[in-house]
PDB file of N, CA and C in Angstrom:
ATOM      1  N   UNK A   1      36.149  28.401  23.680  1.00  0.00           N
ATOM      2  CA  UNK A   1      35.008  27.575  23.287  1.00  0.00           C
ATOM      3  C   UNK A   1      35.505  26.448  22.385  1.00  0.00           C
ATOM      4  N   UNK A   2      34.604  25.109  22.622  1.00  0.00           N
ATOM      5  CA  UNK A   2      35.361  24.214  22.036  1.00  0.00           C
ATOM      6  C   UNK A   2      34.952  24.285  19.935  1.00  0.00           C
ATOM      7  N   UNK A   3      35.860  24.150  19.501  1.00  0.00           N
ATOM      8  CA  UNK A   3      35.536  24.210  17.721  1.00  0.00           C
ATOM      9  C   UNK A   3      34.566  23.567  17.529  1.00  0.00           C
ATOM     10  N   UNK A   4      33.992  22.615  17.734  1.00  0.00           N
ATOM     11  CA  UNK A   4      32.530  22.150  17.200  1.00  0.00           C
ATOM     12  C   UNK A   4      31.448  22.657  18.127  1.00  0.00           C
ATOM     13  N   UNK A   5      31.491  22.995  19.028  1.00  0.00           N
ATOM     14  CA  UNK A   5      30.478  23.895  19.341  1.00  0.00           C
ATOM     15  C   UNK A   5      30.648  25.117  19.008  1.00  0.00           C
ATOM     16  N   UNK A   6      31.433  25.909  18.442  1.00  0.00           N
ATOM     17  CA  UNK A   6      31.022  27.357  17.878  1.00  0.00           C
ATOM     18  C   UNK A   6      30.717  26.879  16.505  1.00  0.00           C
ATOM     19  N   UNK A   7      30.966  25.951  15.963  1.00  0.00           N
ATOM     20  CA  UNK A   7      30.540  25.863  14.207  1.00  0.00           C
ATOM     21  C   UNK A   7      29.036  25.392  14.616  1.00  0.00           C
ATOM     22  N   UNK A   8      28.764  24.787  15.378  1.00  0.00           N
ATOM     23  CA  UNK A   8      27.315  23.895  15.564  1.00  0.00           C
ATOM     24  C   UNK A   8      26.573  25.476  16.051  1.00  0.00           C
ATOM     25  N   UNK A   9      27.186  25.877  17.008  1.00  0.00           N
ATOM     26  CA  UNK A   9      25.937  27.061  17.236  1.00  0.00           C
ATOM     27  C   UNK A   9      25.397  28.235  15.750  1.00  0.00           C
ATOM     28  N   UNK A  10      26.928  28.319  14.889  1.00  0.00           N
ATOM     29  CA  UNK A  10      26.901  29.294  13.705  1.00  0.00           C
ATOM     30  C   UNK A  10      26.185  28.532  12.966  1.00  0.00           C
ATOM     31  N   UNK A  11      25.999  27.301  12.575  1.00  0.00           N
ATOM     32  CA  UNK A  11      24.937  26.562  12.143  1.00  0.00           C
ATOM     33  C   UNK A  11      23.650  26.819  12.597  1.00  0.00           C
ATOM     34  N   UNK A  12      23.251  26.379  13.435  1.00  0.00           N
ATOM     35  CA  UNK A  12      21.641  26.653  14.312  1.00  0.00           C
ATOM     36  C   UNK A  12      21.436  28.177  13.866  1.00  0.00           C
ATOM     37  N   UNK A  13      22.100  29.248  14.259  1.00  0.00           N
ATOM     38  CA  UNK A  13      22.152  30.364  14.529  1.00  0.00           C
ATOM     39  C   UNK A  13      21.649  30.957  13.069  1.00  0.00           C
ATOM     40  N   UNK A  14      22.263  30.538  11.726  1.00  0.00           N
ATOM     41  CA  UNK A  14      22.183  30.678  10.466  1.00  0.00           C
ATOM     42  C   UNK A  14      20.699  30.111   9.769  1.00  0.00           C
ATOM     43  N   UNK A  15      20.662  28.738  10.705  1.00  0.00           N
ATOM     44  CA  UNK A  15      19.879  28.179   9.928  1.00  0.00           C
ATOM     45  C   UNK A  15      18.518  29.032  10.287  1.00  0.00           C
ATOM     46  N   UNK A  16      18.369  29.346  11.631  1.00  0.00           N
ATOM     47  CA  UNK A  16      16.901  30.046  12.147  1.00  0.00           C
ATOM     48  C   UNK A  16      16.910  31.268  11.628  1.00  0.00           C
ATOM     49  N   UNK A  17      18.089  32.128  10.753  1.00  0.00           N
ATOM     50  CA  UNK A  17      17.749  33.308  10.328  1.00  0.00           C
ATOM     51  C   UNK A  17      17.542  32.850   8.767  1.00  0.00           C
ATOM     52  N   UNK A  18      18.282  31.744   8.522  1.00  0.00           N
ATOM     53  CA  UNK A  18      17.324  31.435   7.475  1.00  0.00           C
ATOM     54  C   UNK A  18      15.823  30.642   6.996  1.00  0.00           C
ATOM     55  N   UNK A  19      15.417  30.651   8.382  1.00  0.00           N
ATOM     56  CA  UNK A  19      14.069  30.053   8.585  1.00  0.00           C
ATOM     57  C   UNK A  19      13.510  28.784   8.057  1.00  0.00           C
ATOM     58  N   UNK A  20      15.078  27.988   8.226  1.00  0.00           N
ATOM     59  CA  UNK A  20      15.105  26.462   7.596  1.00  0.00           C
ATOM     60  C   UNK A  20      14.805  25.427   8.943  1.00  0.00           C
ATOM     61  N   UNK A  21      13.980  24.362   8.615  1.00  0.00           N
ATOM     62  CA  UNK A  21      13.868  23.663   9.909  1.00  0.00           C
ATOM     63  C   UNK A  21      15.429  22.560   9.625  1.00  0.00           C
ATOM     64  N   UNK A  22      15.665  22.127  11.069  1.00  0.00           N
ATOM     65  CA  UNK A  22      16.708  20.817  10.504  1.00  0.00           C
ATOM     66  C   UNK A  22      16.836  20.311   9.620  1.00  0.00           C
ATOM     67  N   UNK A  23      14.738  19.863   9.494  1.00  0.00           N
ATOM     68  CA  UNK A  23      15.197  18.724   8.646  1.00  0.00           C
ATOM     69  C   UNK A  23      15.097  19.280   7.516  1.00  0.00           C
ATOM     70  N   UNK A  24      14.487  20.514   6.679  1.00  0.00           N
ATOM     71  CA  UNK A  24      15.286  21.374   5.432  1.00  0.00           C
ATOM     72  C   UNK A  24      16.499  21.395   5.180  1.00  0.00           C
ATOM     73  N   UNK A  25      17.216  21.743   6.102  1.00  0.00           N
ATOM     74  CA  UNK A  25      18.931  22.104   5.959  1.00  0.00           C
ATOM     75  C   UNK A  25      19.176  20.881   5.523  1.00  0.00           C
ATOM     76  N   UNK A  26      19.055  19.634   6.244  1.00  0.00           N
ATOM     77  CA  UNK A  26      19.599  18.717   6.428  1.00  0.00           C
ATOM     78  C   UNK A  26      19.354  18.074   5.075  1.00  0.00           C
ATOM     79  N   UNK A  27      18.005  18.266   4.469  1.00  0.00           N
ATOM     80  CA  UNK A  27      17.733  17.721   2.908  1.00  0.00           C
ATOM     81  C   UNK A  27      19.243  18.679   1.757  1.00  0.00           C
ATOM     82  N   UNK A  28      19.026  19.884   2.242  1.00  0.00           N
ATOM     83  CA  UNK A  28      19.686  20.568   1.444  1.00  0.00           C
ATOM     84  C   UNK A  28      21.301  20.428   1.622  1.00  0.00           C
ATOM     85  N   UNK A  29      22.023  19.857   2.915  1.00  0.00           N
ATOM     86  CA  UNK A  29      22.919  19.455   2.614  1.00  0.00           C
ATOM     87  C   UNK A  29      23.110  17.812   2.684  1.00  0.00           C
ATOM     88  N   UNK A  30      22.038  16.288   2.652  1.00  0.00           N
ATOM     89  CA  UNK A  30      22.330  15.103   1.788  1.00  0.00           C
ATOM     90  C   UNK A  30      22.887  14.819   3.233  1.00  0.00           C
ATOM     91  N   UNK A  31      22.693  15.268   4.358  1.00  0.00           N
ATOM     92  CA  UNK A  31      22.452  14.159   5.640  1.00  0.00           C
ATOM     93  C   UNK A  31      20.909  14.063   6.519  1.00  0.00           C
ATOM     94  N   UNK A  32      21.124  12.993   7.432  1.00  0.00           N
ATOM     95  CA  UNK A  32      19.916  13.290   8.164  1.00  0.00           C
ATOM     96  C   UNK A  32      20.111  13.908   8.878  1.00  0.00           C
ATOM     97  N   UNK A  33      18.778  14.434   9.433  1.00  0.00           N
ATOM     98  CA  UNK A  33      18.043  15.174  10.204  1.00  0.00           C
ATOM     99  C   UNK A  33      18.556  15.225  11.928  1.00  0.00           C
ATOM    100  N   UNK A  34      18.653  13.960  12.464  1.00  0.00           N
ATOM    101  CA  UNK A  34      19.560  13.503  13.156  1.00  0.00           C
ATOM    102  C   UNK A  34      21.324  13.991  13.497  1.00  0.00           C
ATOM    103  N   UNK A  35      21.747  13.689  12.526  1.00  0.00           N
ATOM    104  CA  UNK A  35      23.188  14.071  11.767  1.00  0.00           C
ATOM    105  C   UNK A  35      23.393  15.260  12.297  1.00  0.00           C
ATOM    106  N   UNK A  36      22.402  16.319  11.538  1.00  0.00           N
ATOM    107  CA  UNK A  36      22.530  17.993  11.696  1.00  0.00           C
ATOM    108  C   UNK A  36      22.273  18.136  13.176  1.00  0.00           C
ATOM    109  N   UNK A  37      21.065  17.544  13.389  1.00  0.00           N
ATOM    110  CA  UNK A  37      21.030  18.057  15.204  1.00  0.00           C
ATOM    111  C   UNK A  37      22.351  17.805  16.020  1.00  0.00           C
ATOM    112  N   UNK A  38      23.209  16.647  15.872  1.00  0.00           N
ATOM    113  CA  UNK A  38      24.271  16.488  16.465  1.00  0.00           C
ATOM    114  C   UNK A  38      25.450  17.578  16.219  1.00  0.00           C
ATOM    115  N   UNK A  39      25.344  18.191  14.932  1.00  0.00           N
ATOM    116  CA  UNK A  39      26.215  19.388  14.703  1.00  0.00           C
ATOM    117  C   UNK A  39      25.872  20.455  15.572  1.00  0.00           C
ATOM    118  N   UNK A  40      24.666  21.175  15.487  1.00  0.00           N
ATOM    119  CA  UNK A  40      24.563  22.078  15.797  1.00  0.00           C
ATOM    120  C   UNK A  40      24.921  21.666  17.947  1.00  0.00           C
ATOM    121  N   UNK A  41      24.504  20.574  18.374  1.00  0.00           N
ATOM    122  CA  UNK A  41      25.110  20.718  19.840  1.00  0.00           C
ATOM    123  C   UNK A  41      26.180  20.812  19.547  1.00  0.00           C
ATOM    124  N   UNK A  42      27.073  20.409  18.658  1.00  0.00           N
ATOM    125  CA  UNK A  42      28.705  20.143  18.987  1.00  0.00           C
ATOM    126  C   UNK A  42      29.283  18.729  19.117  1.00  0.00           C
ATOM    127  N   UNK A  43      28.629  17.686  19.202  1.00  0.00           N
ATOM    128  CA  UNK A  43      28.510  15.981  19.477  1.00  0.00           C
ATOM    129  C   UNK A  43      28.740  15.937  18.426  1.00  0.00           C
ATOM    130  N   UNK A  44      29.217  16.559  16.987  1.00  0.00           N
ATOM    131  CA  UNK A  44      29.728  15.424  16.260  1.00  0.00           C
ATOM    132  C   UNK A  44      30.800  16.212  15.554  1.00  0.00           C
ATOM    133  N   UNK A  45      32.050  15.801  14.693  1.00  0.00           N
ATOM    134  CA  UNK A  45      32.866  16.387  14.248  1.00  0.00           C
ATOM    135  C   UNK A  45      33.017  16.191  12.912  1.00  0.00           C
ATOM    136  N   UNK A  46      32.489  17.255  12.133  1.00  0.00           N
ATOM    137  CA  UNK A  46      31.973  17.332  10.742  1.00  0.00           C
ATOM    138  C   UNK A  46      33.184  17.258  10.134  1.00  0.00           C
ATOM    139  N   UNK A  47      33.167  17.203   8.996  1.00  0.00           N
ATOM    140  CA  UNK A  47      34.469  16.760   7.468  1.00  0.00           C
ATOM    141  C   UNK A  47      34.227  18.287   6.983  1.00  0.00           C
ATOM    142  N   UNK A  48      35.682  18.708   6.177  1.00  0.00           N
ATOM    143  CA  UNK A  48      35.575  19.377   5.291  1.00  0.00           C
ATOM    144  C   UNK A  48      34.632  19.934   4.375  1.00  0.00           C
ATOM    145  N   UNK A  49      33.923  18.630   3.827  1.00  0.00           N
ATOM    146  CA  UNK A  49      33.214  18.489   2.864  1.00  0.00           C
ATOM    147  C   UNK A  49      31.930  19.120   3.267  1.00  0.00           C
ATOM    148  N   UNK A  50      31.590  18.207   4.910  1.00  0.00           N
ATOM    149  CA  UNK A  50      30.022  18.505   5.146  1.00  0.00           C
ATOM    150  C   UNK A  50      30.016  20.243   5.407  1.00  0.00           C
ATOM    151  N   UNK A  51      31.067  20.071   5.742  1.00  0.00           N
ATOM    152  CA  UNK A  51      31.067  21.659   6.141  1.00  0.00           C
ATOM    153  C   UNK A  51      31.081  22.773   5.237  1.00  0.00           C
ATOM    154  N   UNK A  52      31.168  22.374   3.910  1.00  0.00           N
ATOM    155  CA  UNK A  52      31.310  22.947   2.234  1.00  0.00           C
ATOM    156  C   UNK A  52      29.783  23.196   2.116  1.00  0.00           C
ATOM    157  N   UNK A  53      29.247  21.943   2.322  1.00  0.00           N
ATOM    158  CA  UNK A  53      27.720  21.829   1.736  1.00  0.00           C
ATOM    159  C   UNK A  53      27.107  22.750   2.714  1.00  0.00           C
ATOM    160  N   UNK A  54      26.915  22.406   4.021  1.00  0.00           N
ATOM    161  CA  UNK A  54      26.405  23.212   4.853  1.00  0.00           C
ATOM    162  C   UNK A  54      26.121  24.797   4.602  1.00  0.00           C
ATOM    163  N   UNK A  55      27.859  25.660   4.524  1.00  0.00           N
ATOM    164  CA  UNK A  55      27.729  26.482   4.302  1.00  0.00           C
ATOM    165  C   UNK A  55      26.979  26.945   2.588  1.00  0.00           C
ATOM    166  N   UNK A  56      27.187  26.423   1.595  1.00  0.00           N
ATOM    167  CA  UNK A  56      26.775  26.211   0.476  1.00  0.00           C
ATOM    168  C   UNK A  56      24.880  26.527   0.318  1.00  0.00           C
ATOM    169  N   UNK A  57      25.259  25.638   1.168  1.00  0.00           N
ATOM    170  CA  UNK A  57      23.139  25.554   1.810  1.00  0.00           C
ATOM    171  C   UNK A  57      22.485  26.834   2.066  1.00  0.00           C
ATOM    172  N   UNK A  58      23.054  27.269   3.079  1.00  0.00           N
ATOM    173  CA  UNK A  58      23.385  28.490   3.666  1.00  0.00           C
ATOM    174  C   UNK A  58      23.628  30.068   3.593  1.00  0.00           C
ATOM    175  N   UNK A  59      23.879  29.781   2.160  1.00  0.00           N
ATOM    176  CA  UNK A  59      24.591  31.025   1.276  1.00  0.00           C
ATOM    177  C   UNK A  59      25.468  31.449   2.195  1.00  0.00           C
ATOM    178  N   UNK A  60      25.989  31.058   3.011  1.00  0.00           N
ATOM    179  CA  UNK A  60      27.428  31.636   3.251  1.00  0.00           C
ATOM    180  C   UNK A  60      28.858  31.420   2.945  1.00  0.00           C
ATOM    181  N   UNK A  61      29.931  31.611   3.478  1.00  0.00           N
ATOM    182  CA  UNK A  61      31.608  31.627   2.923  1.00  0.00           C
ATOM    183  C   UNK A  61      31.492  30.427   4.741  1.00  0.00           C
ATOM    184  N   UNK A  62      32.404  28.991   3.634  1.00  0.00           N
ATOM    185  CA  UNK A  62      32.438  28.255   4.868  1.00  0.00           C
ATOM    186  C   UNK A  62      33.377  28.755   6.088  1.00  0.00           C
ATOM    187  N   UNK A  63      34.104  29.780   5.707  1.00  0.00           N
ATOM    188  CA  UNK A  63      35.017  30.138   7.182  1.00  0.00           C
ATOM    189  C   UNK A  63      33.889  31.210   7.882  1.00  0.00           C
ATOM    190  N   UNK A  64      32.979  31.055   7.832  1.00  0.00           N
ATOM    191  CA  UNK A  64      31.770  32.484   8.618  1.00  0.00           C
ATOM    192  C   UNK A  64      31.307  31.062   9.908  1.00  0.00           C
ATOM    193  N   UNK A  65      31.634  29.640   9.198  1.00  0.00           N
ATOM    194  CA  UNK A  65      31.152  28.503  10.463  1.00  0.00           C
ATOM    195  C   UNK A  65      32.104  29.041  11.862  1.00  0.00           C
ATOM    196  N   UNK A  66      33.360  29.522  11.583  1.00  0.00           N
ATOM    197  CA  UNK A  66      34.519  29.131  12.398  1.00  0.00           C
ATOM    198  C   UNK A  66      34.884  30.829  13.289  1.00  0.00           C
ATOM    199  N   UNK A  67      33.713  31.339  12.772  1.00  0.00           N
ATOM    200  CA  UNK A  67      33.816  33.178  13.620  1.00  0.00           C
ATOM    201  C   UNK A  67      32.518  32.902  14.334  1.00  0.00           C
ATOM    202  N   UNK A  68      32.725  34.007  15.686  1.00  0.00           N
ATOM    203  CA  UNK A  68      31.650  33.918  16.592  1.00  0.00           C
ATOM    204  C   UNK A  68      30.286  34.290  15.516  1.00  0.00           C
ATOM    205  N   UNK A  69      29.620  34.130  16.037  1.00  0.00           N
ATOM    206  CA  UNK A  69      28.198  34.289  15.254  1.00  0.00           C
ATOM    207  C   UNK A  69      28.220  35.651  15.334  1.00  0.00           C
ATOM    208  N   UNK A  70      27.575  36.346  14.259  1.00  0.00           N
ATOM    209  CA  UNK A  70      27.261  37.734  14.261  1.00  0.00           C
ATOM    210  C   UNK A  70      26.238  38.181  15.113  1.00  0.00           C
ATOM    211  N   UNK A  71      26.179  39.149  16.192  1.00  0.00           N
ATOM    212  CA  UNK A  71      25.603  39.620  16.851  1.00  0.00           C
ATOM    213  C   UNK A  71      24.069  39.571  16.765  1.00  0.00           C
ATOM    214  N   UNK A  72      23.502  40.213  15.986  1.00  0.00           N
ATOM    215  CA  UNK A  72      22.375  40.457  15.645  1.00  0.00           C
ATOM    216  C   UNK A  72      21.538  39.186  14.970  1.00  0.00           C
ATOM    217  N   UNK A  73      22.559  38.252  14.862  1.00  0.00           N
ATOM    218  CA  UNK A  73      21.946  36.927  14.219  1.00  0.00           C
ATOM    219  C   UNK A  73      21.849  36.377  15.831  1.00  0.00           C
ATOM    220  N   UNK A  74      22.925  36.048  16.801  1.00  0.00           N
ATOM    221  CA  UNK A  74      22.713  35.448  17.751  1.00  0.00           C
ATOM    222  C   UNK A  74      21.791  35.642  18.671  1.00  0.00           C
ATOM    223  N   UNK A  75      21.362  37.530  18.685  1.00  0.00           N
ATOM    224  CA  UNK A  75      20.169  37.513  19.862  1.00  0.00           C
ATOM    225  C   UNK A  75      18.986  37.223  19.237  1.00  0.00           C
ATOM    226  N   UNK A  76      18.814  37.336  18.158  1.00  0.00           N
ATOM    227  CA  UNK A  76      17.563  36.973  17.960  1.00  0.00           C
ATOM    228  C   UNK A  76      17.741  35.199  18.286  1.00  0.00           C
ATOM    229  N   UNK A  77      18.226  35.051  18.067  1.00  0.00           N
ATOM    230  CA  UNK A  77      17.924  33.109  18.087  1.00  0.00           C
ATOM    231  C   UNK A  77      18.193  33.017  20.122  1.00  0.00           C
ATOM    232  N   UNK A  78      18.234  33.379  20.832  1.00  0.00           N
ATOM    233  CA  UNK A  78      18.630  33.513  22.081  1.00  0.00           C
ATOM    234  C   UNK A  78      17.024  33.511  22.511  1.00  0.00           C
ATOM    235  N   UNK A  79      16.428  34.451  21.813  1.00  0.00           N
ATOM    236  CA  UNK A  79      15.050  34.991  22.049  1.00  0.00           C
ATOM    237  C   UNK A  79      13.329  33.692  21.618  1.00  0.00           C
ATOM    238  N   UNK A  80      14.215  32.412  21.427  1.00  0.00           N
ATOM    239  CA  UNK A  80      13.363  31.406  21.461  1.00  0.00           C
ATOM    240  C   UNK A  80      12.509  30.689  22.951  1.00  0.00           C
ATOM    241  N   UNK A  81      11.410  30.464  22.312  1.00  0.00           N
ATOM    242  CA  UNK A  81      10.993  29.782  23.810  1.00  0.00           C
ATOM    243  C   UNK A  81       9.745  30.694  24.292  1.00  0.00           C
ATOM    244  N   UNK A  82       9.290  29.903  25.450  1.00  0.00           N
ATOM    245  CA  UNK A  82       8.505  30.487  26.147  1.00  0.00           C
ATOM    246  C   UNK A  82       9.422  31.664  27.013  1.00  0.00           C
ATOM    247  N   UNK A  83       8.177  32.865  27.318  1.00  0.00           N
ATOM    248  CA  UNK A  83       9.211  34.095  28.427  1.00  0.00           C
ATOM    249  C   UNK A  83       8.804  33.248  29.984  1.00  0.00           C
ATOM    250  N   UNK A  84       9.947  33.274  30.579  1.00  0.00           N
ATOM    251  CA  UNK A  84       9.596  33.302  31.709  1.00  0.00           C
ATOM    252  C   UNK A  84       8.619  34.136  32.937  1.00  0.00           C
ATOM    253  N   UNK A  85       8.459  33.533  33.824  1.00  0.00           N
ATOM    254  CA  UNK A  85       7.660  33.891  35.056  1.00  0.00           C
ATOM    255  C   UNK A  85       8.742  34.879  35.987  1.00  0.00           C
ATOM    256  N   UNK A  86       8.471  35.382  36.434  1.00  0.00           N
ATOM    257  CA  UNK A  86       8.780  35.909  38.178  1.00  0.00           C
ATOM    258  C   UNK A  86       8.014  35.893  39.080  1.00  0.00           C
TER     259      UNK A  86
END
């Protein structure tokens, strides 16, 4: 998997268990709203720094961006959306 898309998904993934919208996170780490959405696809390639604040934001340890997402954090965020038809 490419490195900014597993930090962008551990982002999204974090942020919905912390029940922050974008544009929360995005106040709380001093970019726009915009900005963050491009992280979490993977379209943009964050700095050191942003990646300090982020996790900071976050209450997490910034190397938790750079491990697969924890299980139980990822299915629930999987589980967005309308259910489908058959």
């Amino acid at each position: 998997m490419d490195i900014r898309r597993l930090i962008g998904e551990n982002i999204r993934v974090r942020r919905e268990a912390a029940k922050l919208s974008q544009e929360a996170l995005a106040a709380k780490v001093g970019v726009e709203q915009s900005y963050l959405s491009g992280l979490e696809s993977g379209n943009r390639n964050p700095t050191a720094v942003t990646l300090w604040h982020v996790a900071v934001a976050l209450k997490i340890k910034p190397g938790a961006l750079f491990d697969p997402p924890p299980a139980d954090l990822a299915s629930k965020s999987k589980k967005r959306g309308r259910p489908r038809g058959g």
